[in-house]
N, C-alpha and C. Protein backbone atom coordinates (compact mmCIF):
# COMPACT_ATOMS: atom_id res chain seq x y z
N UNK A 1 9.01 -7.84 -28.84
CA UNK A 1 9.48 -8.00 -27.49
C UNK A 1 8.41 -8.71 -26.68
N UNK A 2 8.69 -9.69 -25.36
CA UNK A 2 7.83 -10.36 -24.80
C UNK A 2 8.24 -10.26 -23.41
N UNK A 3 7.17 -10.05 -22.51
CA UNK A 3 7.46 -9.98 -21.19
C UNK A 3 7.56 -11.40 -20.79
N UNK A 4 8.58 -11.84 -19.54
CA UNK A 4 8.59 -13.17 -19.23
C UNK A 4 8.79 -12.15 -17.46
N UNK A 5 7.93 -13.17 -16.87
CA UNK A 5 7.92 -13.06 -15.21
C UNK A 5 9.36 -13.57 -14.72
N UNK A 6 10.19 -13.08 -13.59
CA UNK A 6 11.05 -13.79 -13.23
C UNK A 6 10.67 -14.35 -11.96
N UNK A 7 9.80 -15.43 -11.37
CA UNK A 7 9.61 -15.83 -9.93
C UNK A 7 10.84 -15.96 -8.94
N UNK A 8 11.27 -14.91 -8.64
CA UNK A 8 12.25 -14.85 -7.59
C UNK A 8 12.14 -15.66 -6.02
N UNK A 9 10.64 -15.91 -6.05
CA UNK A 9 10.64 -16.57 -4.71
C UNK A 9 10.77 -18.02 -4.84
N UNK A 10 11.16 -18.52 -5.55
CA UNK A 10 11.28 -19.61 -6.10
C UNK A 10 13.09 -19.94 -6.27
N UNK A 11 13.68 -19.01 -5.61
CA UNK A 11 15.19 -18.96 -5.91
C UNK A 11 15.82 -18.71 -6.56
N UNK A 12 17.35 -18.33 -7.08
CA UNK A 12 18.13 -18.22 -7.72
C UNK A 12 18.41 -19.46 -8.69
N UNK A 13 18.23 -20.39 -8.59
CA UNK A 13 18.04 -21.75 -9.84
C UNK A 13 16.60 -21.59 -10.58
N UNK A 14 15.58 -20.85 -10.23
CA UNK A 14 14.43 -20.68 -10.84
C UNK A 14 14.63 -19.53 -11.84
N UNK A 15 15.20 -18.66 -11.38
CA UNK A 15 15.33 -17.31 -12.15
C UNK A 15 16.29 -17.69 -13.12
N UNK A 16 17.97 -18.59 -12.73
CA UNK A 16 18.81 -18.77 -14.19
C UNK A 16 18.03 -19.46 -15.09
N UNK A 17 17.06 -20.83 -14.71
CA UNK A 17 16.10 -21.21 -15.63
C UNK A 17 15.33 -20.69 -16.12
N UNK A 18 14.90 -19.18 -15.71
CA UNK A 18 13.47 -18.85 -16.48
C UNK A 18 14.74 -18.04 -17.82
N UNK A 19 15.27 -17.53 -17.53
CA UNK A 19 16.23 -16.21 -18.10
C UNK A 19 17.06 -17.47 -19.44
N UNK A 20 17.65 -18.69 -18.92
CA UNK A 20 18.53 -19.22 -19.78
C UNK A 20 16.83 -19.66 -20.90
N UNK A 21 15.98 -20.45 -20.25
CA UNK A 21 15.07 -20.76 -21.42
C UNK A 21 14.79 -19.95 -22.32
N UNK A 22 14.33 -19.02 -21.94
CA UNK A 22 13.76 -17.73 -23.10
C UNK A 22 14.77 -16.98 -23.50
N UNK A 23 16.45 -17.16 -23.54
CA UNK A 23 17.12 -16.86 -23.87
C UNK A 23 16.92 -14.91 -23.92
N UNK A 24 16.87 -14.69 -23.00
CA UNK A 24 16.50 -13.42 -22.42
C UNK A 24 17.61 -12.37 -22.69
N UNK A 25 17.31 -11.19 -23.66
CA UNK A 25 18.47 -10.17 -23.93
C UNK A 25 18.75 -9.11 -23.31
N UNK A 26 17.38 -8.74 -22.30
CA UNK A 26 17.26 -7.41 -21.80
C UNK A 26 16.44 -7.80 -20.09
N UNK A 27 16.93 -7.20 -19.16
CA UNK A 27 16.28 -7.51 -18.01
C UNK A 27 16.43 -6.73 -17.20
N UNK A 28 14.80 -5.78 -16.95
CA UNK A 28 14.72 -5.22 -15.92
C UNK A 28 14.08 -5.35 -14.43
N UNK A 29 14.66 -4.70 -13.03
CA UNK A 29 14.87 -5.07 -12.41
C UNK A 29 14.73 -3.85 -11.69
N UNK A 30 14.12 -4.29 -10.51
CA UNK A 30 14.08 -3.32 -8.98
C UNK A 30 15.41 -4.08 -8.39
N UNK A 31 15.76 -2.66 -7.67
CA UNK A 31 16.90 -2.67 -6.99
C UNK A 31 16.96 -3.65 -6.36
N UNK A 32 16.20 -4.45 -5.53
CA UNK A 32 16.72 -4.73 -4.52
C UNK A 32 16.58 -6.41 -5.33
N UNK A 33 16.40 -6.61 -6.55
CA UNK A 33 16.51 -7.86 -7.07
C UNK A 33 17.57 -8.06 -8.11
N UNK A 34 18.52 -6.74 -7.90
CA UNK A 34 19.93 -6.70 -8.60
C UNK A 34 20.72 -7.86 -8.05
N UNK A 35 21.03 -8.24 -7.26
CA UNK A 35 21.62 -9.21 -6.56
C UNK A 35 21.37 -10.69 -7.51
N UNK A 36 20.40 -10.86 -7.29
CA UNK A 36 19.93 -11.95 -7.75
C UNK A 36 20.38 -12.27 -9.59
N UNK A 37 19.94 -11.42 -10.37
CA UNK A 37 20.42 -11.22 -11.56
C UNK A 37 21.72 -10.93 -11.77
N UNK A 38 22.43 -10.44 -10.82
CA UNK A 38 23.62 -10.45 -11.26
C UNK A 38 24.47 -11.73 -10.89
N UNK A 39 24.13 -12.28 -10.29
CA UNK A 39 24.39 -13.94 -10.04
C UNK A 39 24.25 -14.83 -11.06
N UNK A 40 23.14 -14.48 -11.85
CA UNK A 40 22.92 -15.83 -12.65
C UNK A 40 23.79 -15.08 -14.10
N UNK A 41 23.87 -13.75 -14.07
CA UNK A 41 23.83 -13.30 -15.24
C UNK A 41 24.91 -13.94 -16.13
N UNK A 42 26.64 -14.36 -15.48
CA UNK A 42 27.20 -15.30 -16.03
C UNK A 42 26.93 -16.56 -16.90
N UNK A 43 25.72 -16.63 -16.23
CA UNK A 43 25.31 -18.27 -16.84
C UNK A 43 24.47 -18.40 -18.17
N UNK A 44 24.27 -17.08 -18.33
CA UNK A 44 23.22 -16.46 -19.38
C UNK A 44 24.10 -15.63 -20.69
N UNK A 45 24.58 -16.68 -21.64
CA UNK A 45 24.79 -15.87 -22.77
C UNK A 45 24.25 -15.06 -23.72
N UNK A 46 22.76 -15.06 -23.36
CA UNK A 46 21.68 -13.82 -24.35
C UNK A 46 21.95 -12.78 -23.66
N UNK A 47 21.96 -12.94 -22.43
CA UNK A 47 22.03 -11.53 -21.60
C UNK A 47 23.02 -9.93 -22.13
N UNK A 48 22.60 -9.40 -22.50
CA UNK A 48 22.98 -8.35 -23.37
C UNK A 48 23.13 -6.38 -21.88
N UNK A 49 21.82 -6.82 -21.78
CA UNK A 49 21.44 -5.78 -20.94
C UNK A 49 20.61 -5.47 -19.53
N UNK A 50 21.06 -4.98 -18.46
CA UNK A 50 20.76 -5.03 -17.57
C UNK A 50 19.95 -3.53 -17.10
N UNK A 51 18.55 -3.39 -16.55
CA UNK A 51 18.10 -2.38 -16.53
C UNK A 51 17.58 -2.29 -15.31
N UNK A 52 18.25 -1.25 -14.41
CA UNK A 52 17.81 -1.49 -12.67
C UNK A 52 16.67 0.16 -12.50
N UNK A 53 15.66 -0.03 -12.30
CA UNK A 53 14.84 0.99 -12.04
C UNK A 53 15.18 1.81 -10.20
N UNK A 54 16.39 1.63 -10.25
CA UNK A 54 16.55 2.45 -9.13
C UNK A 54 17.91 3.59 -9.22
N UNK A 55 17.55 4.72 -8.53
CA UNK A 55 18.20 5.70 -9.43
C UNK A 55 19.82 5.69 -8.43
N UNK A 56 19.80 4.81 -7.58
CA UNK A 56 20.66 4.86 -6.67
C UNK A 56 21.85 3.77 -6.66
N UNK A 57 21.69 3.25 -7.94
CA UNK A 57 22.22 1.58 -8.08
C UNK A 57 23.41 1.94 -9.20
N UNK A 58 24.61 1.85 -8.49
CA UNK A 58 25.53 1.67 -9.96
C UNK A 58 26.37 0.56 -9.55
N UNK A 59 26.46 -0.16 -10.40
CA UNK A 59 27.40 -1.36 -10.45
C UNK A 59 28.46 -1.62 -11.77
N UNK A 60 29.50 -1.50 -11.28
CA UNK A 60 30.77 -1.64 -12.22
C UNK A 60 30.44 -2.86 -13.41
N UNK A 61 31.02 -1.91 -14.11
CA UNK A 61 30.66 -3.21 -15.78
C UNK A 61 31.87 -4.48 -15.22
N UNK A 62 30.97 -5.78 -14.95
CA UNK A 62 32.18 -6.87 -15.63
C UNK A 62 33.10 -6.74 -16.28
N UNK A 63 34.34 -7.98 -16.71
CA UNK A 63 34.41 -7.76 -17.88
C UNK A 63 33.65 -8.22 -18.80
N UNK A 64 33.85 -8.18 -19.88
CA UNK A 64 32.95 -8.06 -21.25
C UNK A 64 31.49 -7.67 -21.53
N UNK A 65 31.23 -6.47 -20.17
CA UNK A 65 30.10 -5.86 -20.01
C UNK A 65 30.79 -4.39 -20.21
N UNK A 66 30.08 -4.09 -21.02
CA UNK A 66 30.15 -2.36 -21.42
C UNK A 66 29.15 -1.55 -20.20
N UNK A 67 29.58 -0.18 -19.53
CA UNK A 67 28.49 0.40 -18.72
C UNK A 67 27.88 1.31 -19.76
């Protein structure tokens, strides 16, 4: 497993690029940068799993997202 930074201040076209390059399977995430990942997450077919470190965050599975 390899950590990759997501530079969020850099926008939402920075983050689908960092996530689509490294073909990224697992991505965790502070709450308040759920937003953001769940935006690109369409565009990202590695994307497997979504992991929000906030205990207050539930978001309905897509489809073809299992909760």
């Amino acid at each position: 497993m390899v950590s990759v930074a997501l530079y969020d201040t850099l926008g939402v076209p920075a983050v689908r690029h960092i996530m689509q390059q490294t073909a990224m399977p697992v991505v965790v995430v502070a709450g308040d940068k759920l937003a953001t990942v769940l935006e690109v997450a369409p565009d990202c077919p590695d994307l497997r799993l979504i992991v929000c470190l906030d205990e207050d965050v539930y978001v309905a599975p897509r489809r073809g997202w299992r909760a």
